[in-house]
N, C-alpha and C. Protein backbone atom coordinates (compact mmCIF):
# COMPACT_ATOMS: atom_id res chain seq x y z
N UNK A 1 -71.38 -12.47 -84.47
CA UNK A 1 -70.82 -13.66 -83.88
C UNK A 1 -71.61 -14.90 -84.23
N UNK A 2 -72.86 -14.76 -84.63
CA UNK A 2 -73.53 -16.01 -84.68
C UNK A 2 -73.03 -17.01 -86.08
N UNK A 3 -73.40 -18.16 -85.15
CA UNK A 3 -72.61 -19.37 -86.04
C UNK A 3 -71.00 -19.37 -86.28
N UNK A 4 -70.67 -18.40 -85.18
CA UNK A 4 -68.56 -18.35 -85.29
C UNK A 4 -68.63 -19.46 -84.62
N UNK A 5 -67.61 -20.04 -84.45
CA UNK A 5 -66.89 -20.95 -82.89
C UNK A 5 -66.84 -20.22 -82.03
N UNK A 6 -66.18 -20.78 -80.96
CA UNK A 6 -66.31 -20.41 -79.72
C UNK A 6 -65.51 -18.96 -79.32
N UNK A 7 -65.14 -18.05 -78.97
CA UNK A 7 -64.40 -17.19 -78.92
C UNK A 7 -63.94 -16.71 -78.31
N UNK A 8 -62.56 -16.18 -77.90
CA UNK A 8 -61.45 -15.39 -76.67
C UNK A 8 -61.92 -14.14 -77.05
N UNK A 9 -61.94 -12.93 -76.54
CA UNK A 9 -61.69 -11.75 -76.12
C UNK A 9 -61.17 -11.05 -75.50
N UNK A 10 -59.99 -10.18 -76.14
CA UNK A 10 -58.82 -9.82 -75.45
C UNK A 10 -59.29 -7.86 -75.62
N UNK A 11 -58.97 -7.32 -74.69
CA UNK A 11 -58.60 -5.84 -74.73
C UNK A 11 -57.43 -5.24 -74.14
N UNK A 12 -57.14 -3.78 -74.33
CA UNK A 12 -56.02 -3.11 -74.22
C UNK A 12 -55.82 -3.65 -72.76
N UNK A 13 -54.16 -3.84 -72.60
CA UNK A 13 -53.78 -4.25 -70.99
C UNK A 13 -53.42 -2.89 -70.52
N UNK A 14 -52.72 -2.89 -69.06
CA UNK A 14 -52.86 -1.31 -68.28
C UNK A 14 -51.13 -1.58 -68.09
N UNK A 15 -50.29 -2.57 -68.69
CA UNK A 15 -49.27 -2.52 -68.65
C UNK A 15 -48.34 -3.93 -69.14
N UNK A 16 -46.82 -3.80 -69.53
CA UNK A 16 -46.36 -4.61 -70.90
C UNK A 16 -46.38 -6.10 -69.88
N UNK A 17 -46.43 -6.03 -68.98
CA UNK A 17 -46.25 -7.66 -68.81
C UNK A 17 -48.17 -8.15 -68.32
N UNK A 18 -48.76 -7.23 -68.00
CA UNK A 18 -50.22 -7.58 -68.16
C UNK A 18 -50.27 -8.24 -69.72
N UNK A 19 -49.96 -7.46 -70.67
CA UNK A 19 -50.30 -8.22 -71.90
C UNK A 19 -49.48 -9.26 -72.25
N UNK A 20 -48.05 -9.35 -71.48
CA UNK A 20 -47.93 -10.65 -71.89
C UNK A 20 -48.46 -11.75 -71.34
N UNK A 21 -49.13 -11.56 -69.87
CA UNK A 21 -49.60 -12.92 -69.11
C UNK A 21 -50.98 -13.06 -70.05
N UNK A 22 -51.66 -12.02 -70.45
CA UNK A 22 -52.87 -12.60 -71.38
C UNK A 22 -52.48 -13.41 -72.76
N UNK A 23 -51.42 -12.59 -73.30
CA UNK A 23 -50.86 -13.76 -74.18
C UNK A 23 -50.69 -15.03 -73.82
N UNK A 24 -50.07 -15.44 -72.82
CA UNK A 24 -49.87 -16.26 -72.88
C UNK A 24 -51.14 -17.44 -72.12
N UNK A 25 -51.63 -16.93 -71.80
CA UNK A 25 -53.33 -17.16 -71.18
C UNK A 25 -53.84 -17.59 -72.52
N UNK A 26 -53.99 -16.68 -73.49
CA UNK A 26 -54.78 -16.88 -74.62
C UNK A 26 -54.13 -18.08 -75.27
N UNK A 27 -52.91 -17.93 -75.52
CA UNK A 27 -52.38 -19.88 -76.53
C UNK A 27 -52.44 -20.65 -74.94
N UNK A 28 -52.44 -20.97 -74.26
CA UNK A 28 -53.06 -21.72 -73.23
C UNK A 28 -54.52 -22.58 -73.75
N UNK A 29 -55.31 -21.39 -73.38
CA UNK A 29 -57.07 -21.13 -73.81
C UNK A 29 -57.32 -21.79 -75.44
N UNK A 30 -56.47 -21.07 -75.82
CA UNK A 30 -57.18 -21.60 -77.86
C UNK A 30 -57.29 -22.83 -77.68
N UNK A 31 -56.74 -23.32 -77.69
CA UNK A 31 -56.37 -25.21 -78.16
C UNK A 31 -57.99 -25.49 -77.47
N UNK A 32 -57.90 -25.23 -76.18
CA UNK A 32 -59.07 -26.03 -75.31
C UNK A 32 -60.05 -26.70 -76.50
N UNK A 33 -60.83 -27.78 -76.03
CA UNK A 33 -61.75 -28.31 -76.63
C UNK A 33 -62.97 -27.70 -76.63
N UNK A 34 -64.01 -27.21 -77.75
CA UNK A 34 -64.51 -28.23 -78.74
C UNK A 34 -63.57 -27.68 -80.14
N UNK A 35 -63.04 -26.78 -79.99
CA UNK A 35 -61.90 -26.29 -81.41
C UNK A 35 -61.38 -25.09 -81.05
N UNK A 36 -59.85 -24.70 -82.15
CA UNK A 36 -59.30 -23.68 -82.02
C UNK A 36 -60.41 -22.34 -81.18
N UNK A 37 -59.95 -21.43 -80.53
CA UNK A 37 -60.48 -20.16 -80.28
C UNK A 37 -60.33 -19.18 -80.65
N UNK A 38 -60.57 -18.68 -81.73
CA UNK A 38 -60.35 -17.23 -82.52
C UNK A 38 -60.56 -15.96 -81.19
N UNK A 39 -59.27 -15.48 -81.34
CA UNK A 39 -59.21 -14.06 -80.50
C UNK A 39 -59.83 -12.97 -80.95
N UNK A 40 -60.61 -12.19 -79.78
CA UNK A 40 -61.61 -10.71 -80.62
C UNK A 40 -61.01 -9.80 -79.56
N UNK A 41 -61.53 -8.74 -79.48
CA UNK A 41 -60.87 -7.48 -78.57
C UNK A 41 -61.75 -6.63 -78.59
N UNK A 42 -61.78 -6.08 -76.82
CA UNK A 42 -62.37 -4.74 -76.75
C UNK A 42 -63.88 -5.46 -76.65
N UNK A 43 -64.71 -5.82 -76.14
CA UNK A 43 -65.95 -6.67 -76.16
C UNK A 43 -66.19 -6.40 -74.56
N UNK A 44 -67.36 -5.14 -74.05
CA UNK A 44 -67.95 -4.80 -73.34
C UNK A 44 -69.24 -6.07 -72.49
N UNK A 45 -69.31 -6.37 -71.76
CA UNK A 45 -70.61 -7.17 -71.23
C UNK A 45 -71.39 -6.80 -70.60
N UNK A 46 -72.62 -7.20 -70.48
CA UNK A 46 -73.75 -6.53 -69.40
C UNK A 46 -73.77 -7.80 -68.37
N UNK A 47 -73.21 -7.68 -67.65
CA UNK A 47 -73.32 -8.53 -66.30
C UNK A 47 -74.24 -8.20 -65.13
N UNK A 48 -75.29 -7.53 -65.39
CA UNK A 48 -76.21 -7.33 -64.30
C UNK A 48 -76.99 -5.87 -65.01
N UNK A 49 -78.27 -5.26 -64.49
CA UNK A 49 -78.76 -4.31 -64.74
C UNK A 49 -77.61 -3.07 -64.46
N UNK A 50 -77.54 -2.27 -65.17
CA UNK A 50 -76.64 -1.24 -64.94
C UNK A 50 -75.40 -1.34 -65.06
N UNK A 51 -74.70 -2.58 -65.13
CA UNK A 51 -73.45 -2.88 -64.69
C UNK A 51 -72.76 -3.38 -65.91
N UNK A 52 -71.74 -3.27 -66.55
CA UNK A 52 -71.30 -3.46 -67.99
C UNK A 52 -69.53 -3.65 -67.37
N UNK A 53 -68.83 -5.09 -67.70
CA UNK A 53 -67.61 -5.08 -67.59
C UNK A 53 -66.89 -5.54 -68.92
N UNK A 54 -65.81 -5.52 -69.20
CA UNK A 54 -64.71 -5.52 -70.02
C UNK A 54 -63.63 -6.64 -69.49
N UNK A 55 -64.04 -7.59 -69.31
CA UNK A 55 -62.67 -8.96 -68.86
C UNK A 55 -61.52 -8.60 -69.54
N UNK A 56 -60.51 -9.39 -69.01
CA UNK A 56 -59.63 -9.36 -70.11
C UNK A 56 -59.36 -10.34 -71.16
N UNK A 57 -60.20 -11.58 -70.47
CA UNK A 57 -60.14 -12.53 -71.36
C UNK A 57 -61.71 -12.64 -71.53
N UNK A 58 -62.48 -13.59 -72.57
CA UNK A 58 -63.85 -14.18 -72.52
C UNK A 58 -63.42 -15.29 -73.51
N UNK A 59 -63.97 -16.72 -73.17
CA UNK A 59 -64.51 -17.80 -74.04
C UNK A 59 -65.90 -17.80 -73.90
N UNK A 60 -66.22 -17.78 -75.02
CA UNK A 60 -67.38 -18.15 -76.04
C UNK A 60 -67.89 -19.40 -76.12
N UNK A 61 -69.11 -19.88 -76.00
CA UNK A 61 -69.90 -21.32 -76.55
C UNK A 61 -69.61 -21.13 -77.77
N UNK A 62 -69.52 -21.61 -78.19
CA UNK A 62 -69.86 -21.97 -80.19
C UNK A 62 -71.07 -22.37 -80.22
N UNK A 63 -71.56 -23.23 -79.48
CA UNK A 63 -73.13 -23.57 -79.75
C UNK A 63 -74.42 -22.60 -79.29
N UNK A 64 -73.83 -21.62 -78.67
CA UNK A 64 -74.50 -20.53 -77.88
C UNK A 64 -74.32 -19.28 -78.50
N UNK A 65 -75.48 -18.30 -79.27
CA UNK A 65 -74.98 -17.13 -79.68
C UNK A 65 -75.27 -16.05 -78.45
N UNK A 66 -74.11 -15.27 -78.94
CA UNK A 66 -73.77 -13.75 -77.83
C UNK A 66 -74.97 -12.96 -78.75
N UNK A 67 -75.81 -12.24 -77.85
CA UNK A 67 -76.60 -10.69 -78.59
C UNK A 67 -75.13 -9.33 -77.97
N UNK A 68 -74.89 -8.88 -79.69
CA UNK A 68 -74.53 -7.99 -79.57
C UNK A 68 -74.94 -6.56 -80.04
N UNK A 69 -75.00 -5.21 -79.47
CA UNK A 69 -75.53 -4.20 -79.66
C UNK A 69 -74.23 -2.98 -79.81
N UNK A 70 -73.87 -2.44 -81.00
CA UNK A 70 -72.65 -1.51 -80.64
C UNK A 70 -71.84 -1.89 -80.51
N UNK A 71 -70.82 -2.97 -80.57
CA UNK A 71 -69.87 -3.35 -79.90
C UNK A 71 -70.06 -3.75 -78.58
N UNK A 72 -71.21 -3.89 -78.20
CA UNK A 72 -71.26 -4.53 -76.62
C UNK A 72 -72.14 -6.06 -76.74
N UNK A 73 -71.76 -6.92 -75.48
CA UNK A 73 -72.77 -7.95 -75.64
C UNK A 73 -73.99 -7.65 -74.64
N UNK A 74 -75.13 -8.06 -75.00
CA UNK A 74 -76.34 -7.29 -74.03
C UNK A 74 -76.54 -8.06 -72.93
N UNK A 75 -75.76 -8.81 -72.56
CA UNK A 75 -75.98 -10.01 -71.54
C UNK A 75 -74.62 -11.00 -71.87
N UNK A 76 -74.47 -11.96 -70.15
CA UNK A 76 -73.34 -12.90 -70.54
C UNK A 76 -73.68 -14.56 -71.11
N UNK A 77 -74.82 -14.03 -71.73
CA UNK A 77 -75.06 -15.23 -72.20
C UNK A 77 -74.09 -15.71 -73.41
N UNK A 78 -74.21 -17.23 -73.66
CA UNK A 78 -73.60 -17.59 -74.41
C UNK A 78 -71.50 -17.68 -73.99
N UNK A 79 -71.72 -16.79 -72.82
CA UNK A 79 -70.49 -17.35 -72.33
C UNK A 79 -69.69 -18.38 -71.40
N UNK A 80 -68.32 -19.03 -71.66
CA UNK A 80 -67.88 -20.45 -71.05
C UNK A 80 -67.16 -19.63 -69.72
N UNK A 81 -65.96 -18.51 -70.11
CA UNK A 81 -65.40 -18.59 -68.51
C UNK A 81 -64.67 -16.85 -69.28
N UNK A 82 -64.78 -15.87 -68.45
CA UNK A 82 -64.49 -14.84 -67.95
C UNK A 82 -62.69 -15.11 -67.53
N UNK A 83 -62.26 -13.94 -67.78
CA UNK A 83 -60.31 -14.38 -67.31
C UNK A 83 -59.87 -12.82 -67.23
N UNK A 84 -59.57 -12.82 -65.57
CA UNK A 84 -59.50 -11.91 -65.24
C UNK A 84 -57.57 -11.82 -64.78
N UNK A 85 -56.82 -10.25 -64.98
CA UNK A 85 -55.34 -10.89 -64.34
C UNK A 85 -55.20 -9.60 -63.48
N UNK A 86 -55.18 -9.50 -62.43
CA UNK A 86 -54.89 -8.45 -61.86
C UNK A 86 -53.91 -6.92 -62.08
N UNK A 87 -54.22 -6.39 -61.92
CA UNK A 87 -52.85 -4.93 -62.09
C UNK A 87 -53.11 -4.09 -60.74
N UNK A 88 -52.48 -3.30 -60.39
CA UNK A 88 -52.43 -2.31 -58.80
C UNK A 88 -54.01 -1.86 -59.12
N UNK A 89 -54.14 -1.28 -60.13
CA UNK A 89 -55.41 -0.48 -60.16
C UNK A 89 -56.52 -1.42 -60.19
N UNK A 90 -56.79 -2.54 -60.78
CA UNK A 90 -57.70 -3.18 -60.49
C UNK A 90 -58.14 -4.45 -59.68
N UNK A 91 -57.46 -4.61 -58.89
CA UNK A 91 -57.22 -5.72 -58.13
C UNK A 91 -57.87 -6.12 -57.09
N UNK A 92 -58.50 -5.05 -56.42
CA UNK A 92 -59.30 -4.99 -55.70
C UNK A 92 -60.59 -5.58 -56.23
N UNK A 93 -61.15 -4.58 -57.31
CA UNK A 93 -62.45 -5.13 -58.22
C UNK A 93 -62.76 -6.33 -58.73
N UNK A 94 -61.24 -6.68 -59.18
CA UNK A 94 -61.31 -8.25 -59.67
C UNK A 94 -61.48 -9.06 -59.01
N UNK A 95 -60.74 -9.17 -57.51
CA UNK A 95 -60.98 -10.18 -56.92
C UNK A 95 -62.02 -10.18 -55.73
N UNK A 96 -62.72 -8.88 -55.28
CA UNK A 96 -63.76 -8.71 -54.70
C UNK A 96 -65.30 -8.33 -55.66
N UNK A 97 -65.32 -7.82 -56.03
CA UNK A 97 -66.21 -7.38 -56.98
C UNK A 97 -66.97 -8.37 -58.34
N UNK A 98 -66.09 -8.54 -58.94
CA UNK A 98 -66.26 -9.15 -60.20
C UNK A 98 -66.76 -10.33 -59.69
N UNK A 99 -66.18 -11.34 -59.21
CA UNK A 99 -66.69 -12.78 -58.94
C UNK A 99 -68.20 -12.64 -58.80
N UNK A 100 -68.78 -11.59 -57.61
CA UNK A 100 -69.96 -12.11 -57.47
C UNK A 100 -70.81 -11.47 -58.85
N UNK A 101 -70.73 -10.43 -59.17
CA UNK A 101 -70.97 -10.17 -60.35
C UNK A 101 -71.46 -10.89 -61.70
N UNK A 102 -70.16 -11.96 -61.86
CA UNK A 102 -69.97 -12.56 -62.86
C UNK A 102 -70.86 -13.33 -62.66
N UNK A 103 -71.23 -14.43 -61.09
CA UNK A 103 -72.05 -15.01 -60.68
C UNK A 103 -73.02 -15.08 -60.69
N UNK A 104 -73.49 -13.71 -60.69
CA UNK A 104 -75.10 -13.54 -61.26
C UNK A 104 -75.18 -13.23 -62.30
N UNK A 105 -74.58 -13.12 -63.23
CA UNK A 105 -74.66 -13.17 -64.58
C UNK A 105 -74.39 -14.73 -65.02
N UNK A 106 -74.37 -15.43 -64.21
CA UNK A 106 -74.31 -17.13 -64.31
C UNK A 106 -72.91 -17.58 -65.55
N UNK A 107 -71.94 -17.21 -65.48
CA UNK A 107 -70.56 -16.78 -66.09
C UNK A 107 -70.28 -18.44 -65.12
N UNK A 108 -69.99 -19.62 -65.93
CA UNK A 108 -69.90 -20.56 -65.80
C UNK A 108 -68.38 -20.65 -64.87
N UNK A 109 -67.29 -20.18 -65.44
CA UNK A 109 -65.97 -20.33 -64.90
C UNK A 109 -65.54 -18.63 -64.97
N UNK A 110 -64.60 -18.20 -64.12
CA UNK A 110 -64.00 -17.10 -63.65
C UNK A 110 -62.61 -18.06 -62.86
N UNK A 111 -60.98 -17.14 -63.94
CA UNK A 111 -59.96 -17.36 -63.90
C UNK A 111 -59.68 -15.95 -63.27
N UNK A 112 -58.81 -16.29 -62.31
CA UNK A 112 -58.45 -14.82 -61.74
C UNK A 112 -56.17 -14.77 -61.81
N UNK A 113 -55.87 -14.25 -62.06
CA UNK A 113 -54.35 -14.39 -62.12
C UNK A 113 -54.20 -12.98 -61.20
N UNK A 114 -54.28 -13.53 -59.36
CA UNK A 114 -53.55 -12.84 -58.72
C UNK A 114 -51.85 -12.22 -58.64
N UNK A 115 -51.63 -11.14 -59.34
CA UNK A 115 -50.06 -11.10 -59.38
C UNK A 115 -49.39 -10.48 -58.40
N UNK A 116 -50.11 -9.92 -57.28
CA UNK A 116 -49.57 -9.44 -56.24
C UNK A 116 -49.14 -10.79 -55.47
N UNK A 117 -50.00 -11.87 -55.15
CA UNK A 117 -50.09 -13.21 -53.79
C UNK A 117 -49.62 -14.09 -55.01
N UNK A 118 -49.43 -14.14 -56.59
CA UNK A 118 -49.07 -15.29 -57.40
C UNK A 118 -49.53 -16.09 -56.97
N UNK A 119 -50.75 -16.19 -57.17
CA UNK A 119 -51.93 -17.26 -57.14
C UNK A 119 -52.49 -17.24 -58.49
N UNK A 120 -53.10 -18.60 -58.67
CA UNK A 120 -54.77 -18.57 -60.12
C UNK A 120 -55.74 -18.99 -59.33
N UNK A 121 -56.59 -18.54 -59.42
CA UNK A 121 -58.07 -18.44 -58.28
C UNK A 121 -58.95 -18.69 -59.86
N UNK A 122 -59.45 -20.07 -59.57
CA UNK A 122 -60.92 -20.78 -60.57
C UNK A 122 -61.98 -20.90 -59.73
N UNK A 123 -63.05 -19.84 -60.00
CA UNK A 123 -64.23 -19.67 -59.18
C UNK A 123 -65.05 -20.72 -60.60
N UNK A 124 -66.28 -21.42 -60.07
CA UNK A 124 -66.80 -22.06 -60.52
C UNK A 124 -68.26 -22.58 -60.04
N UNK A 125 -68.89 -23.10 -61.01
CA UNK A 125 -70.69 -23.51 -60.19
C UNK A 125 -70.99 -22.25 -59.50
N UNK A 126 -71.46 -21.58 -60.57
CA UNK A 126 -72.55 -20.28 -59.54
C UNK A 126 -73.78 -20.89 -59.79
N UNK A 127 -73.94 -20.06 -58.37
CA UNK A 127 -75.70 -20.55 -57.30
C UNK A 127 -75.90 -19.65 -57.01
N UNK A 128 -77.58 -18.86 -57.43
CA UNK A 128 -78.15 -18.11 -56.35
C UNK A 128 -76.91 -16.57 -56.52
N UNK A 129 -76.29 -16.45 -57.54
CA UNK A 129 -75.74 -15.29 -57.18
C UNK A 129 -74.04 -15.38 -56.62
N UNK A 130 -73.66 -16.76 -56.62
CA UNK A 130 -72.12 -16.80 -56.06
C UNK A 130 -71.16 -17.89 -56.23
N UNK A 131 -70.11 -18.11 -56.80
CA UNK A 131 -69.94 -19.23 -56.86
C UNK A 131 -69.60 -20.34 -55.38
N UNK A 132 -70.50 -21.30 -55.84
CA UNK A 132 -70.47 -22.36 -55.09
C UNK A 132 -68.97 -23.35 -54.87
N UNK A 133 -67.71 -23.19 -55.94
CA UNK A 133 -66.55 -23.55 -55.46
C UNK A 133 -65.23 -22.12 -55.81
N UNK A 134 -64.35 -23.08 -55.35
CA UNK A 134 -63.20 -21.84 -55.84
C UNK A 134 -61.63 -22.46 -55.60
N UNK A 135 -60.86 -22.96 -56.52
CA UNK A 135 -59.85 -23.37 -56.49
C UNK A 135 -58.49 -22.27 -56.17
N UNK A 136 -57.68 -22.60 -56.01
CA UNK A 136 -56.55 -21.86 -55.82
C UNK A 136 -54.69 -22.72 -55.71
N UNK A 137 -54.46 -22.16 -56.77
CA UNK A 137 -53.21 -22.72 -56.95
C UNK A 137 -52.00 -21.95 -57.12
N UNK A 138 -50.71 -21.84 -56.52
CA UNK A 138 -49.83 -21.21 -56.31
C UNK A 138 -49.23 -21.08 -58.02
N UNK A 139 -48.78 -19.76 -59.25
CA UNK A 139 -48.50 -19.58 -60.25
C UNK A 139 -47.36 -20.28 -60.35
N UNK A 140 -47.27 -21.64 -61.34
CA UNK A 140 -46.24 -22.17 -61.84
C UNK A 140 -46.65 -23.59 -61.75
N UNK A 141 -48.05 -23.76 -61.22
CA UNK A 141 -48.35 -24.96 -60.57
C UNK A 141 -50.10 -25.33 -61.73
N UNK A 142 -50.22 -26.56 -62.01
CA UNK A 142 -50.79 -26.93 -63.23
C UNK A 142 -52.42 -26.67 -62.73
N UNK A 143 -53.30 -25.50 -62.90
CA UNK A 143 -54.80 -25.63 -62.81
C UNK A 143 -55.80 -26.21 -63.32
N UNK A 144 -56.83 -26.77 -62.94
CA UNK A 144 -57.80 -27.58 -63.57
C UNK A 144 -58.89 -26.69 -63.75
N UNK A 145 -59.19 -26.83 -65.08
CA UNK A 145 -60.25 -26.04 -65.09
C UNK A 145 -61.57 -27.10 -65.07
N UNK A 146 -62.97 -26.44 -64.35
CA UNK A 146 -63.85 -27.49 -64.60
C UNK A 146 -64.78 -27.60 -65.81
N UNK A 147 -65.61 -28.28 -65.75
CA UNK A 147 -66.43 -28.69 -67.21
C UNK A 147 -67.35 -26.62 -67.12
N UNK A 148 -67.14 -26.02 -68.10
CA UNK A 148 -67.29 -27.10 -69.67
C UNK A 148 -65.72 -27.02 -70.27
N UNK A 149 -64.75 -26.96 -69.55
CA UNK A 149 -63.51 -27.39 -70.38
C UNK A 149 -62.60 -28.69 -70.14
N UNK A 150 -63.33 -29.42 -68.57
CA UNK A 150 -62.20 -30.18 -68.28
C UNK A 150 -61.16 -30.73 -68.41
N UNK A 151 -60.51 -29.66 -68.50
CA UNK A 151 -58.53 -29.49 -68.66
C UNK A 151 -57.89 -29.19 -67.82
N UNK A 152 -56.59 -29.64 -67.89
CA UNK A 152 -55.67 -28.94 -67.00
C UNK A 152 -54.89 -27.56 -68.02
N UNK A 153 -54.36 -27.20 -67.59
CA UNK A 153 -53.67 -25.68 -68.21
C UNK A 153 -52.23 -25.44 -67.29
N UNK A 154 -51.26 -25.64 -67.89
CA UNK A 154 -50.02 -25.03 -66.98
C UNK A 154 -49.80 -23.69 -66.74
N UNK A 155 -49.44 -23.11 -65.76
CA UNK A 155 -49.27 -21.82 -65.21
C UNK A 155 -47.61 -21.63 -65.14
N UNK A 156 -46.71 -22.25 -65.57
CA UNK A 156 -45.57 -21.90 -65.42
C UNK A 156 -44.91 -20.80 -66.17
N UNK A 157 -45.70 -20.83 -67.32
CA UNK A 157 -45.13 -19.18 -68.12
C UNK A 157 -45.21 -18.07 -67.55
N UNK A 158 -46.17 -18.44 -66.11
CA UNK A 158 -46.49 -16.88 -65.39
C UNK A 158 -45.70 -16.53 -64.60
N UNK A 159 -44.64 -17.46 -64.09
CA UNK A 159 -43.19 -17.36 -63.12
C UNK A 159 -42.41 -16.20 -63.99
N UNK A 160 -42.48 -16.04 -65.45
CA UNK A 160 -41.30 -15.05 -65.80
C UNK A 160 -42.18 -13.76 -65.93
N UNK A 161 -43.15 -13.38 -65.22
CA UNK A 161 -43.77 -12.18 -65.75
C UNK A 161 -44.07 -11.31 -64.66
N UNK A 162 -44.14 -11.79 -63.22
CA UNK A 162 -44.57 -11.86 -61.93
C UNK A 162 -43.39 -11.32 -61.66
């Protein structure tokens, strides 16, 4: 990865409209600023001692290199925001689990696409282990993401998948 741009990471979904809301998450995501986002897949993380997750999404710094070992990254360094979308089986983890997780792995932004409550939950500013804010916007309705992307992103493609 070193010296790529910034980068998405996509892996296998647990079902056909999971992969389409990441699709459509991902051309969302590319454009963002500082340049296009080349998509990778299957990209393991070490988010804490012992603890290794698989997002479904990851952006990449470009100015920040990932250490990778095996196909895994050895730490979440070098990463902008984690993008998580719920399914029955993991939903629980994602939206209890993972956040604080990600948090102490200092994972700048965490996108969550609740599809049971059709919500987008933007956890943001981790402190000490947690994030310090957390947005929430009903799916179909325009989210802001905070720096380092400060954008908005529309959520209305997620009304036909829900």
């Amino acid at each position: 990865m070193g010296g790529s741009p910034a980068g998405l990471v996509m892996r296998a979904s647990p079902d056909r409209e999971h992969a389409r809301i990441l699709t459509g998450l991902r051309h969302l995501l590319e454009p963002l600023p500082p340049a296009e986002i080349p998509v990778l897949e299957g990209v393991a993380f070490v988010v804490g001692v012992g603890t290794e997750r698989t997002p479904d999404l990851v952006v990449l710094d470009p100015r920040r290199k990932a250490e990778f070992r095996d196909g895994h990254a050895t730490s979440a360094s070098g990463v902008r925001m984690f993008v998580e979308v719920t399914s029955n089986s993991t939903r629980r983890v994602d939206l209890r689990e993972k956040p604080g997780e990600y948090a102490r792995a200092e994972v700048p932004v965490m996108l969550i696409v609740d599809r049971e409550k059709h919500e987008v939950i933007v956890h943001f500013e981790p402190v000490d282990g947690r994030y310090t804010f957390t947005g929430r916007v009903r799916v179909g309705a325009p989210v802001r993401l905070p720096e380092p992307f400060d954008a908005t992103v529309d959520t209305g493609f997620l009304l036909d998948h829900l």
